[in-house]
N, C-alpha and C. Protein backbone atom coordinates (compact mmCIF):
# COMPACT_ATOMS: atom_id res chain seq x y z
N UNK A 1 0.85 -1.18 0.00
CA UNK A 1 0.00 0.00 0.00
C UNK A 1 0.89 1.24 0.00
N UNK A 2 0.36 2.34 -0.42
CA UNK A 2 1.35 3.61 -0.38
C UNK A 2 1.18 4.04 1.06
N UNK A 3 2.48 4.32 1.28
CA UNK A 3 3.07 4.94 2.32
C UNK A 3 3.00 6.28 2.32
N UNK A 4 2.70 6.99 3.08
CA UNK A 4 2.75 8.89 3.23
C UNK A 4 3.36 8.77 4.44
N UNK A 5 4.20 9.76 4.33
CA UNK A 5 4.58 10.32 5.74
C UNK A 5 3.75 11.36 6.07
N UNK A 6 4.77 12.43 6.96
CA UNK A 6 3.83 13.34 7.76
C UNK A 6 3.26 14.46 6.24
N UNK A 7 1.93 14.78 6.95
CA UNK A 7 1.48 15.74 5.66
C UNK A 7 2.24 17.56 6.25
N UNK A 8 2.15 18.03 7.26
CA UNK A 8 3.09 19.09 7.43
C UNK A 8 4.24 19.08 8.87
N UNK A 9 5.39 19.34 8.70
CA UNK A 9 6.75 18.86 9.38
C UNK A 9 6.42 19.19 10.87
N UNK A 10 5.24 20.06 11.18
CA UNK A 10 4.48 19.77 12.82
C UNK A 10 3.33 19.49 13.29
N UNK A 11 2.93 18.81 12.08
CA UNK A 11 1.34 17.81 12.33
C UNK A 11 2.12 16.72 12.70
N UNK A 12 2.40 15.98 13.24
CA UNK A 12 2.25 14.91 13.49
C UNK A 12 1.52 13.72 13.34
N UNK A 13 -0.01 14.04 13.55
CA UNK A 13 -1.35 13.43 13.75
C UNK A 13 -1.47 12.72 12.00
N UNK A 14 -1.16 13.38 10.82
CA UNK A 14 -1.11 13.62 9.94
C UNK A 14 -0.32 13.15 8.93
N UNK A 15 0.55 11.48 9.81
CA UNK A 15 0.91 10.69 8.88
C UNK A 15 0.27 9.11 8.87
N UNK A 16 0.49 9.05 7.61
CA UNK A 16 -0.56 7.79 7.37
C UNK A 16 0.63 6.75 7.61
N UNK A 17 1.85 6.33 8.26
CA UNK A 17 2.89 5.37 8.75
C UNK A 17 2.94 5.38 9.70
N UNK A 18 3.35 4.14 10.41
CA UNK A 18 4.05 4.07 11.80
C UNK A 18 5.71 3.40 11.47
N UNK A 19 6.50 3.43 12.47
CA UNK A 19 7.58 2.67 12.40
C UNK A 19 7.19 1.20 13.21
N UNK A 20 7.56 -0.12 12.11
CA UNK A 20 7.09 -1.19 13.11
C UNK A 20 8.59 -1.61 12.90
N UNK A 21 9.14 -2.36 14.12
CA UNK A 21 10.00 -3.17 14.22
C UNK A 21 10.27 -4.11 13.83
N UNK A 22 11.30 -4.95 12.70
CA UNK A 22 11.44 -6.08 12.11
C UNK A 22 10.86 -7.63 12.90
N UNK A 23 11.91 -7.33 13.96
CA UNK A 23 11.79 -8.00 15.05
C UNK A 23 11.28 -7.58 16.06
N UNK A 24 10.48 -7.72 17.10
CA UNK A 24 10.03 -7.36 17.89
C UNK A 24 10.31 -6.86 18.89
N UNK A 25 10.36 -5.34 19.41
CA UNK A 25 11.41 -4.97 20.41
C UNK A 25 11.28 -5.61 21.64
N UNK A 26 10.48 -6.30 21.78
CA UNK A 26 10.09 -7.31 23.53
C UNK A 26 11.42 -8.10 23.31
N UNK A 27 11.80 -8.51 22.01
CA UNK A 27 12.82 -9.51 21.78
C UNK A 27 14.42 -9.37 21.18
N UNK A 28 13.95 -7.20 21.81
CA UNK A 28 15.46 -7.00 21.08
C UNK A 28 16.46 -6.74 22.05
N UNK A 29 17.65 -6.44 21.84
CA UNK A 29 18.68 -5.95 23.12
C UNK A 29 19.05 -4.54 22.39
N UNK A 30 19.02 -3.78 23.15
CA UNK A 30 19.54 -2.07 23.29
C UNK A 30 19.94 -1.65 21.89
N UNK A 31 20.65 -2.23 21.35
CA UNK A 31 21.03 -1.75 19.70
C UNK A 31 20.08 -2.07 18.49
N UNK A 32 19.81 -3.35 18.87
CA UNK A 32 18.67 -3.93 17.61
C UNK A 32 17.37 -2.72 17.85
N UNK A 33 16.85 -2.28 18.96
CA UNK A 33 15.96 -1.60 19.09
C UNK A 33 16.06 -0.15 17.95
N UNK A 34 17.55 0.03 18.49
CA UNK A 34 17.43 1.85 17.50
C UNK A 34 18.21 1.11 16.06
N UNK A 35 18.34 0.36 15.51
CA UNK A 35 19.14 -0.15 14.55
C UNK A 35 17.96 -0.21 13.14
N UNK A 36 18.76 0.66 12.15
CA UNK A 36 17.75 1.03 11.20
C UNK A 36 16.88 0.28 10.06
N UNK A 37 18.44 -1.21 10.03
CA UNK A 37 17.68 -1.87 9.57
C UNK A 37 16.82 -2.91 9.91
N UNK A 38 16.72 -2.78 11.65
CA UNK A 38 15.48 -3.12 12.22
C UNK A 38 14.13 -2.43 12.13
N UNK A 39 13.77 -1.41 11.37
CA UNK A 39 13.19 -0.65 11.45
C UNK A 39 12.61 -0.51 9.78
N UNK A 40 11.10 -0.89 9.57
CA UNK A 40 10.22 -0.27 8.67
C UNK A 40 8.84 0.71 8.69
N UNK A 41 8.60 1.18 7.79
CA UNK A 41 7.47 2.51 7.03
C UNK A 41 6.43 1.58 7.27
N UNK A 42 5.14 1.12 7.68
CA UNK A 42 4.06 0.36 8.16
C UNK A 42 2.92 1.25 7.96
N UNK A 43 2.23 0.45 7.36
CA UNK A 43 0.65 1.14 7.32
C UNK A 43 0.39 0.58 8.28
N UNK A 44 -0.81 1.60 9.34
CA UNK A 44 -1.65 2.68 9.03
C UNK A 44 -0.69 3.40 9.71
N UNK A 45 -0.96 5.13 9.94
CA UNK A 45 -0.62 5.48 10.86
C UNK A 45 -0.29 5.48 12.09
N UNK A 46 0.48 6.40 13.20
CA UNK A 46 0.30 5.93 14.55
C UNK A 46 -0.74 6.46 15.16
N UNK A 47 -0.99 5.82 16.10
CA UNK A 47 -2.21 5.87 17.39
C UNK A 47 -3.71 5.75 16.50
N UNK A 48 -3.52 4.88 15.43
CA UNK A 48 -5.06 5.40 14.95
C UNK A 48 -6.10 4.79 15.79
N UNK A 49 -7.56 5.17 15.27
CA UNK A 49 -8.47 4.84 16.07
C UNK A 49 -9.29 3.45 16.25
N UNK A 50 -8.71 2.72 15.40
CA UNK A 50 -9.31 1.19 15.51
C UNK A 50 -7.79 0.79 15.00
N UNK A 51 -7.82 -0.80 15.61
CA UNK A 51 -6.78 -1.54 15.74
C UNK A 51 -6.69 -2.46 14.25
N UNK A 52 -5.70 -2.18 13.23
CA UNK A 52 -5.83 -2.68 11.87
C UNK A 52 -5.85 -4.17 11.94
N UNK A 53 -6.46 -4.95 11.02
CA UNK A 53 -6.35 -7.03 11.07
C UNK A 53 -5.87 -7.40 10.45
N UNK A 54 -4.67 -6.59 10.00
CA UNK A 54 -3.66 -7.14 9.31
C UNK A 54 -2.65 -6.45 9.35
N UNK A 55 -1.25 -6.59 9.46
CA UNK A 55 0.18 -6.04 9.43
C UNK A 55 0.86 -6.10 10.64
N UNK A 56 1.21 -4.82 10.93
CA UNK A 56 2.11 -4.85 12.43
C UNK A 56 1.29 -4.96 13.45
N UNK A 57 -0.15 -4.10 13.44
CA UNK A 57 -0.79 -4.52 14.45
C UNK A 57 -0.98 -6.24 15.18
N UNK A 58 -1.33 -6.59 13.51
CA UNK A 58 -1.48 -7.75 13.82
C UNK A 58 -0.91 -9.03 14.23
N UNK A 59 0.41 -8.56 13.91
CA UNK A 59 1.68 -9.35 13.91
C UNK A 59 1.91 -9.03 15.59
N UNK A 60 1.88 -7.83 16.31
CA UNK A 60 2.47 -7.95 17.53
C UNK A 60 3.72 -7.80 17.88
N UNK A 61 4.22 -8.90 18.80
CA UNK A 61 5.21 -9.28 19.21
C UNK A 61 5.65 -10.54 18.25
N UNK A 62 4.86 -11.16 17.61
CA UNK A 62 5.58 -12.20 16.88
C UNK A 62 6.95 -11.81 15.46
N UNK A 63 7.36 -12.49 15.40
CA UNK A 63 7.82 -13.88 16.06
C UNK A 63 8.77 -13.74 17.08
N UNK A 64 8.67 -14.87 18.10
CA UNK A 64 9.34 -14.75 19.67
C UNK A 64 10.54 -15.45 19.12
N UNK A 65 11.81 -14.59 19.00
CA UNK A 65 12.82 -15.00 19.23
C UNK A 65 13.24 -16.47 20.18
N UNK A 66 12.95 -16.24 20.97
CA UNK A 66 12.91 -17.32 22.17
C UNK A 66 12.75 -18.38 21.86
N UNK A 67 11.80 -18.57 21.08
CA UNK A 67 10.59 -19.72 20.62
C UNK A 67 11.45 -20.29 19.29
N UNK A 68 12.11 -19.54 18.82
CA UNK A 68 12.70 -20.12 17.34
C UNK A 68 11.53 -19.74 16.27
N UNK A 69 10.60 -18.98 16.64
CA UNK A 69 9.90 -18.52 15.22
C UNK A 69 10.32 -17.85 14.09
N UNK A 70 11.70 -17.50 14.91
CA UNK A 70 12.16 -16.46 13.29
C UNK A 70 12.29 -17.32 11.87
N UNK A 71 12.52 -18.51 12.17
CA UNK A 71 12.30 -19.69 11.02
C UNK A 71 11.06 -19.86 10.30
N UNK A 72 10.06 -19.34 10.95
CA UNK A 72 8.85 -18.94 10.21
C UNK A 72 8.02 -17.43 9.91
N UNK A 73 9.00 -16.76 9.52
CA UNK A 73 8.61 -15.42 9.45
C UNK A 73 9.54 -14.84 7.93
N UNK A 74 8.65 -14.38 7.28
CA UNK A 74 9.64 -14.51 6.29
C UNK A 74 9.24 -12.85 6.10
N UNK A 75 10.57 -11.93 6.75
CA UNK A 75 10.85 -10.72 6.60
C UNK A 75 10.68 -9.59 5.34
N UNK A 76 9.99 -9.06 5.43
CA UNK A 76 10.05 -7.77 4.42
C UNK A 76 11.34 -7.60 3.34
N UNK A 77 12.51 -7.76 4.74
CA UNK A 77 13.70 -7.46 4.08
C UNK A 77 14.30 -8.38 3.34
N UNK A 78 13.94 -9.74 3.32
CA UNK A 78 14.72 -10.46 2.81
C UNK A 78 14.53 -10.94 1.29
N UNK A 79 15.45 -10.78 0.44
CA UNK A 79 15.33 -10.87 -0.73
C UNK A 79 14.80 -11.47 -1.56
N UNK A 80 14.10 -12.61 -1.22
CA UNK A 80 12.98 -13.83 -1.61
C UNK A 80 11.64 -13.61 -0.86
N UNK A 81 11.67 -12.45 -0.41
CA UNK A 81 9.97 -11.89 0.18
C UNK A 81 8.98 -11.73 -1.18
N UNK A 82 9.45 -11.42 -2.46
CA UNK A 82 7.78 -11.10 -3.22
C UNK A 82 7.95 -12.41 -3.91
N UNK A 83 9.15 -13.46 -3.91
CA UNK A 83 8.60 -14.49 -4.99
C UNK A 83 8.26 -15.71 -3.90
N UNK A 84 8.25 -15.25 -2.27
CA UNK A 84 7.39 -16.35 -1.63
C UNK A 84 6.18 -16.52 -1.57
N UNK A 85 5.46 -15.24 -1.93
CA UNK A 85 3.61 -15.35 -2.03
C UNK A 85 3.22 -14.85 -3.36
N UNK A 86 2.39 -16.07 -3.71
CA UNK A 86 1.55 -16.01 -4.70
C UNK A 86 0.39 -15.14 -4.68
N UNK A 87 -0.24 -14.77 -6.08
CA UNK A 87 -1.40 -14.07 -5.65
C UNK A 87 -1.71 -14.13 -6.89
N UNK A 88 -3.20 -14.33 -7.06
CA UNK A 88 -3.99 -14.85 -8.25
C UNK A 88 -4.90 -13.25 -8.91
N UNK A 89 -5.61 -13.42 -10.06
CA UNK A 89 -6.22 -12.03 -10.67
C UNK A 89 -7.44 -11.54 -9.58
N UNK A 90 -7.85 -12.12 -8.24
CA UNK A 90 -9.14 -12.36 -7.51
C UNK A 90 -8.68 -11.25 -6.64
N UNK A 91 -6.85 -11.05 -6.25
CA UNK A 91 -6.15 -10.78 -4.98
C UNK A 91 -5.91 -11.25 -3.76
N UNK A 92 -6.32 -12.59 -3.97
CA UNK A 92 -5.86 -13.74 -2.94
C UNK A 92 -4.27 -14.00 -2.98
N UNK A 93 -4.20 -13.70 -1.86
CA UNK A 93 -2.61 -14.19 -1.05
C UNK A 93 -2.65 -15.91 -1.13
N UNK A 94 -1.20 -16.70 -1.82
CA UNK A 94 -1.25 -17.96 -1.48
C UNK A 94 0.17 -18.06 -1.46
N UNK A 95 0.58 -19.55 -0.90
CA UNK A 95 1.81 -19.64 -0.72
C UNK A 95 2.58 -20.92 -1.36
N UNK A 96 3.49 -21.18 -1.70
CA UNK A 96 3.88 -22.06 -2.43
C UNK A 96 4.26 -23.17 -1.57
N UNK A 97 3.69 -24.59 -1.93
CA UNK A 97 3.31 -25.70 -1.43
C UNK A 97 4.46 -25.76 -0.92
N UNK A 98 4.45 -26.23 1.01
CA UNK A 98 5.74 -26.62 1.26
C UNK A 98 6.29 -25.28 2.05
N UNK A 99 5.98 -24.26 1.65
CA UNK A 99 6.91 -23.03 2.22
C UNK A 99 5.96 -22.80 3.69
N UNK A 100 6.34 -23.12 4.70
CA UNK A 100 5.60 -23.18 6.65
C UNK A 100 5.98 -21.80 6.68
N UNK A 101 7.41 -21.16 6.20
CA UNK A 101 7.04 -19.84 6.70
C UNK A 101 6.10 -18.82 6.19
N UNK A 102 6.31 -19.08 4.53
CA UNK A 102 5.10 -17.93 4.17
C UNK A 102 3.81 -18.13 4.32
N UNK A 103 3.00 -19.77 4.51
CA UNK A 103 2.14 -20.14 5.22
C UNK A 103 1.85 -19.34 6.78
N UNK A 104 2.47 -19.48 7.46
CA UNK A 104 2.84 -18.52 8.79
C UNK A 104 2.56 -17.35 8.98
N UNK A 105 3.93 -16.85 7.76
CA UNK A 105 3.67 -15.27 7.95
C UNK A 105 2.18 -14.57 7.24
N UNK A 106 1.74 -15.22 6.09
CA UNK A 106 0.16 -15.04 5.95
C UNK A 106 -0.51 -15.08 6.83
N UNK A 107 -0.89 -16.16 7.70
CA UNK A 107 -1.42 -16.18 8.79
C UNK A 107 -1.28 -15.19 10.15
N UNK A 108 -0.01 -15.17 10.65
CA UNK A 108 0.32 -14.51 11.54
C UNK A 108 0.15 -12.66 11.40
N UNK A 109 0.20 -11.96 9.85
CA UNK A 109 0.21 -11.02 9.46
C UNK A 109 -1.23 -10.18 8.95
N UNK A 110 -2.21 -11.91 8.69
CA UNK A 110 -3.45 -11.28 8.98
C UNK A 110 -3.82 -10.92 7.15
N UNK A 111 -2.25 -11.56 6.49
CA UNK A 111 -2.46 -11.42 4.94
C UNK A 111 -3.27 -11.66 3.78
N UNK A 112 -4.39 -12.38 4.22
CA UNK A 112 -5.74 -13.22 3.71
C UNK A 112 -6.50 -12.59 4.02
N UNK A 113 -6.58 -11.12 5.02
CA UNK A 113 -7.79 -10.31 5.62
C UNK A 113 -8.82 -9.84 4.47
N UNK A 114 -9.90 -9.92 4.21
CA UNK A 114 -10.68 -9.26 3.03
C UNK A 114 -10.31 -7.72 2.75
N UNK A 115 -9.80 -7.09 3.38
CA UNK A 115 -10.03 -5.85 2.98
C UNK A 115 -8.33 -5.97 1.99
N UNK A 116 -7.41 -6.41 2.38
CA UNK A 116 -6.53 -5.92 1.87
C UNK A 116 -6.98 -7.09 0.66
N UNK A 117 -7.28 -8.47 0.10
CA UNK A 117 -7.64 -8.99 -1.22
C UNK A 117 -8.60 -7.43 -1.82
N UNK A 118 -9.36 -6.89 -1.26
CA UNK A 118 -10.11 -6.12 -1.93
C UNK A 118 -9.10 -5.20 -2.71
N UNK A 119 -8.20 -4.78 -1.59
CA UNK A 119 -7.18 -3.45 -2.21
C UNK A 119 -6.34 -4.19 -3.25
N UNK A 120 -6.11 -5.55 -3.62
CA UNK A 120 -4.93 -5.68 -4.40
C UNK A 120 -5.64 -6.04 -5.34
N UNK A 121 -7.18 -6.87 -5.50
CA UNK A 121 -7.88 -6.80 -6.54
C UNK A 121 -8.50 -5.50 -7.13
N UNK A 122 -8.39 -4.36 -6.47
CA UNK A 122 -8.85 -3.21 -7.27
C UNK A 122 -7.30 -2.75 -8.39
N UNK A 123 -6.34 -3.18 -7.49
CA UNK A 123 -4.96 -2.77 -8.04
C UNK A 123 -5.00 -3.14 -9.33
N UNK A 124 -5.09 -4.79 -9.00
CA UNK A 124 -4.88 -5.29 -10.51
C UNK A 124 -5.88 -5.40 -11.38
N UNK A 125 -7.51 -4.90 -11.12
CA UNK A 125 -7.98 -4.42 -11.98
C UNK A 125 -8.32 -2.58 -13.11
N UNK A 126 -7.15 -2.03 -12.17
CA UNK A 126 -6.95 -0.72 -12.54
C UNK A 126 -5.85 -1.21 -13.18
N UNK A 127 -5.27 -2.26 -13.55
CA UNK A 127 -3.99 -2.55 -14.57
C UNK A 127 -4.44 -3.03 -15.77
N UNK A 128 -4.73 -4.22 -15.30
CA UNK A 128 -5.54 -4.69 -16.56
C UNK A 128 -6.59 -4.95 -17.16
N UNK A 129 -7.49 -3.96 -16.18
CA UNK A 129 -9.17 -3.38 -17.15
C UNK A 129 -10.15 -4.83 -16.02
N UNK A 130 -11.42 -4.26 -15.46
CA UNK A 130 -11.95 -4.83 -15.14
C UNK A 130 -12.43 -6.56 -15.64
N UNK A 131 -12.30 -6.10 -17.45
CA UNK A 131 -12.50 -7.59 -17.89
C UNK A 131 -10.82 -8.16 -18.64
N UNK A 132 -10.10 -7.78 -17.81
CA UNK A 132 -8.44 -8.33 -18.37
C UNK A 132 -8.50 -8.14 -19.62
N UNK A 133 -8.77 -7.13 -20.00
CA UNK A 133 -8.36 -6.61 -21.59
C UNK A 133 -7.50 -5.57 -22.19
N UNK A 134 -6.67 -5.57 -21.01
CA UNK A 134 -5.18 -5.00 -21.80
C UNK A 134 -4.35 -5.78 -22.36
N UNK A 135 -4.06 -4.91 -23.67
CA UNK A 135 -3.73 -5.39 -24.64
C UNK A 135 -2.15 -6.04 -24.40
N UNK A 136 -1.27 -6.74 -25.10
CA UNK A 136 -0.48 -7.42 -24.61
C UNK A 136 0.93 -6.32 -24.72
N UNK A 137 0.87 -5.53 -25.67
CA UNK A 137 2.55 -4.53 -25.64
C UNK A 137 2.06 -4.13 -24.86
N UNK A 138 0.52 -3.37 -24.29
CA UNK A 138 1.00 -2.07 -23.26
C UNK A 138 1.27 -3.46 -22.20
N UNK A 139 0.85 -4.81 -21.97
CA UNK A 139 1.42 -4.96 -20.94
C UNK A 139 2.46 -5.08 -20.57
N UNK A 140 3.29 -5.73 -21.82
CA UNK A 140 4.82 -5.96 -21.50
C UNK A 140 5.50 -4.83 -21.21
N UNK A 141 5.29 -3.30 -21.64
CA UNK A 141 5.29 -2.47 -21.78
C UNK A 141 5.65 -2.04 -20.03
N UNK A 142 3.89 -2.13 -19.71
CA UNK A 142 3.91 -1.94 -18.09
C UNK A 142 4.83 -2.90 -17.02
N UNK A 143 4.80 -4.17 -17.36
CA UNK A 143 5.61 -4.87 -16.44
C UNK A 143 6.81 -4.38 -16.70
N UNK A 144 7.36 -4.14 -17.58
CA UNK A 144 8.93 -3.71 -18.03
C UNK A 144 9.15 -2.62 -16.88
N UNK A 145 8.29 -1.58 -16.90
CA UNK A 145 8.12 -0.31 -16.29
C UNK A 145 8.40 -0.91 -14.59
N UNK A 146 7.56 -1.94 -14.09
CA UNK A 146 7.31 -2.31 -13.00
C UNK A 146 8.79 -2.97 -12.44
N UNK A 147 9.11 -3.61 -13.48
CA UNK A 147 10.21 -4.63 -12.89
C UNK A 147 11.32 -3.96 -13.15
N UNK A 148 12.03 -2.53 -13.54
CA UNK A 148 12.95 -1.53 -13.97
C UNK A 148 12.66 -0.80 -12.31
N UNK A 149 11.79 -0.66 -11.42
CA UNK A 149 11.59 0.04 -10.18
C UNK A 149 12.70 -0.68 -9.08
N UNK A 150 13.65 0.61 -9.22
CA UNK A 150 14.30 -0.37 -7.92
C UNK A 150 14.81 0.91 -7.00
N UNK A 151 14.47 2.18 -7.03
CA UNK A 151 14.66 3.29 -6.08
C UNK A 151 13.10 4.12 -6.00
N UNK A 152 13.27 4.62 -5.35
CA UNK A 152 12.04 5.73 -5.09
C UNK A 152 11.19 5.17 -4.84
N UNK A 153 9.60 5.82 -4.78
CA UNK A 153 8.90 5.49 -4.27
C UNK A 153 7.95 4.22 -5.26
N UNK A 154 7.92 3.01 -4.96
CA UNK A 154 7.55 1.83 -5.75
C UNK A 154 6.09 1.95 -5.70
N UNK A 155 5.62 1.81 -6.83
CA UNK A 155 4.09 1.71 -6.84
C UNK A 155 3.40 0.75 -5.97
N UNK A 156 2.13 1.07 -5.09
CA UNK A 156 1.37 0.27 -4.65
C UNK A 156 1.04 -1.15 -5.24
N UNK A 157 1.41 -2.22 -4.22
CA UNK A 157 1.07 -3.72 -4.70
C UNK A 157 2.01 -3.92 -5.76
N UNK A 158 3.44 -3.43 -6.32
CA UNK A 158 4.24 -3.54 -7.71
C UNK A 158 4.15 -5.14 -7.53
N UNK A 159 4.35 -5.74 -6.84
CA UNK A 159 4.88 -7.25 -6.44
C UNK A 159 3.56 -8.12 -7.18
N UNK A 160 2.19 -7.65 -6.84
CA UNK A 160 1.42 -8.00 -7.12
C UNK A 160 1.11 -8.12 -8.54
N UNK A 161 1.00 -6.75 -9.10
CA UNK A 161 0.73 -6.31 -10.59
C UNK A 161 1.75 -6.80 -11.27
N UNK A 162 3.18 -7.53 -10.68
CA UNK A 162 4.23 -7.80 -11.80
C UNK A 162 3.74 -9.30 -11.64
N UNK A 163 3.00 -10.07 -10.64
CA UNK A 163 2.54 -11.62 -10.75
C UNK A 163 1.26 -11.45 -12.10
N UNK A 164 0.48 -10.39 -11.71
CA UNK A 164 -0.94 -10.14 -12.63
C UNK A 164 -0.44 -9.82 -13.79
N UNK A 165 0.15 -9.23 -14.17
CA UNK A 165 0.74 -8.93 -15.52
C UNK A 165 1.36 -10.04 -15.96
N UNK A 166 2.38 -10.95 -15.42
CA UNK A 166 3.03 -12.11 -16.36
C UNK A 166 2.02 -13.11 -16.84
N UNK A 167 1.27 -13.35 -15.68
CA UNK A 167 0.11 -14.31 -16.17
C UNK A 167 -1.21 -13.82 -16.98
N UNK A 168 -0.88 -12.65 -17.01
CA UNK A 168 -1.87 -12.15 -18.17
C UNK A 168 -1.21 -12.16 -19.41
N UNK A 169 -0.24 -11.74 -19.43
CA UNK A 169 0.38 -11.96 -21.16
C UNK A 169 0.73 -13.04 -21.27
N UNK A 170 0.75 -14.39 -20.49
CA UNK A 170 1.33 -15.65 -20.70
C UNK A 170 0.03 -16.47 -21.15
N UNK A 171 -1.27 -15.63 -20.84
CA UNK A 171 -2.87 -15.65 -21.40
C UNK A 171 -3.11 -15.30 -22.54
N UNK A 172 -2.38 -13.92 -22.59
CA UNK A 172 -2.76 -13.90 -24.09
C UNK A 172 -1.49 -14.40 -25.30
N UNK A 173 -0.58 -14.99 -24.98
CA UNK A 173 0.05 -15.71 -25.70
C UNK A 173 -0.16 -16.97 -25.84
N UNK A 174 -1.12 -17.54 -25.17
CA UNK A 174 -1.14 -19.13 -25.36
C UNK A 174 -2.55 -18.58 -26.01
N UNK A 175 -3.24 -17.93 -25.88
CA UNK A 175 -4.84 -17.64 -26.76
C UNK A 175 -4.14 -17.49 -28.50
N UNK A 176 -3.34 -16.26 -28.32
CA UNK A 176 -2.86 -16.04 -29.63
C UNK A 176 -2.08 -17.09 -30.64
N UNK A 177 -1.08 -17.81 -29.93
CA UNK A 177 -0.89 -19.61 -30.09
C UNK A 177 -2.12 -20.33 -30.84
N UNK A 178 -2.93 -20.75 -29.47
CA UNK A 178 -3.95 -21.51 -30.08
C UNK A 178 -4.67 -20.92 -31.35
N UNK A 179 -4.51 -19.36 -31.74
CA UNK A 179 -5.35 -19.34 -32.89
C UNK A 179 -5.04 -19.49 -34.08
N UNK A 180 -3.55 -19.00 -33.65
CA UNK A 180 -2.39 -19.28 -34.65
C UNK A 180 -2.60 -20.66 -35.32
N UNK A 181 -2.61 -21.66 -34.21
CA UNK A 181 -2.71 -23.00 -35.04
C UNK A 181 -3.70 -23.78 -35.03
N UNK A 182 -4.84 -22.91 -34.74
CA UNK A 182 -6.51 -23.29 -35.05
C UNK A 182 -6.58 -22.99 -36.52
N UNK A 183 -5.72 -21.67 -37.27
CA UNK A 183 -5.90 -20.97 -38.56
C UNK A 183 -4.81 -21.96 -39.52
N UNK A 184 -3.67 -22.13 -38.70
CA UNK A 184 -2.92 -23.19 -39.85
C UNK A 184 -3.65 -24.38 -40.01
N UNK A 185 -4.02 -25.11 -38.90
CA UNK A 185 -4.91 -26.46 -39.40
C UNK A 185 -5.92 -26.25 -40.42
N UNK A 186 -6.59 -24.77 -40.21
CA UNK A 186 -7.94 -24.98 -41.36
C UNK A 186 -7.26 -24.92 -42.51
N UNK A 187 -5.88 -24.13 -42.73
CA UNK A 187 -5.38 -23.78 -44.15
C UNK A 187 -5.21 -25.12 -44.95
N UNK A 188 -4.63 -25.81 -43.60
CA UNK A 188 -4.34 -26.99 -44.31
C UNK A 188 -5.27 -28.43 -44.96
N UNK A 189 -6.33 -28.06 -43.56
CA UNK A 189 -7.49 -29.04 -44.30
C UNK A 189 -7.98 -27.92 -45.47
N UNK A 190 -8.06 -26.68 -45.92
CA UNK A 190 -8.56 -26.44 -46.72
C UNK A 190 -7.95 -27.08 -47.78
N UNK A 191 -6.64 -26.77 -47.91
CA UNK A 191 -5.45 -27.25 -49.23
C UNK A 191 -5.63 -28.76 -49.60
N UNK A 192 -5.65 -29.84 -48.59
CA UNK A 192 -6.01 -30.85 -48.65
C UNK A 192 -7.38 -31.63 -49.55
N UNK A 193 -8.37 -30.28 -49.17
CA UNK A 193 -10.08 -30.60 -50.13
C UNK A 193 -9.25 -30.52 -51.40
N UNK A 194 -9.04 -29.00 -51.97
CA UNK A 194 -8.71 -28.84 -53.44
C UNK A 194 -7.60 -29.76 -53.77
């Protein structure tokens, strides 16, 4: 989701982030606490007025160090975070057979919540047209665009729209395929009559 910070440098009240902790500060020692790359941009804001059912709220204190959960938590930061969860044209979160942590961290993060499938299915239908009818250059076009993002501010759900986009042009290349050689077979039974 997009991140805003503060809207003026002494509103406070007036940013839509909180800072959540990688790890959980119940489970950190004195440095990990102020250590930056313990530290991420989290929707919603701070102190808001209902408690969100999915993300940091929801996450807590997990995973307990203690416990050995960090084996099932599969971090923001870590470099195999967007190709561990799947996600279909509906905006369902899934996880690849076998993987307990991203199973986990779905669960534990509250990642299956309806509201956020709602937000990533509006995403990827503001990409590729309510009835998946973008055309196939602008898509390659757009994923190119998507998967070239590697500073600034990354578009909402990119992770998502670059899964919705491959499997949409990998749709309309096996359609365009099949017609391809729906049209050579007739040529050929035609040639065959005469």
């Amino acid at each position: 989701m997009r991140i805003d910070g503060y809207i003026t440098q002494h509103n406070f009240y007036k940013c839509y982030c909180h800072i959540d902790h990688v790890k959980a500060q119940d489970h950190c020692t004195p440095d990990e606490t102020v250590t930056y790359s313990n530290m991420v941009a989290c929707y919603p804001g701070p102190n808001p007025e209902h408690e969100t059912p999915y993300g940091g709220d929801k996450k807590g204190n997990w995973p307990d160090y203690t416990k050995g959960d960090q084996t099932l938590f599969v971090s923001p930061l870590d470099q195999s975070c967007e190709t561990r969860f799947l996600f279909n044209l509906k905006g369902e979160i899934k996880y690849k057979e076998g993987d307990k942590a991203a199973e986990t961290t779905i669960n534990k993060l509250g990642l299956d919540h309806k509201e956020l499938k709602d937000f990533r299915k509006a995403a990827i239908q503001g990409t590729l047209g309510k009835q998946n009818n973008l055309p196939i250059q602008n898509a390659r076009n757009r994923l190119k665009k998507l998967k070239s993002q590697h500073e600034g501010r990354l578009e909402p759900f990119c992770f998502v729209l670059i899964q919705a986009l491959d499997k949409h042009i990998k749709r309309l290349e096996y359609i365009a395929k099949s017609k391809a050689l729906k049209n050579k077979n007739k040529t050929q039974h035609q040639k065959r009559r005469k």
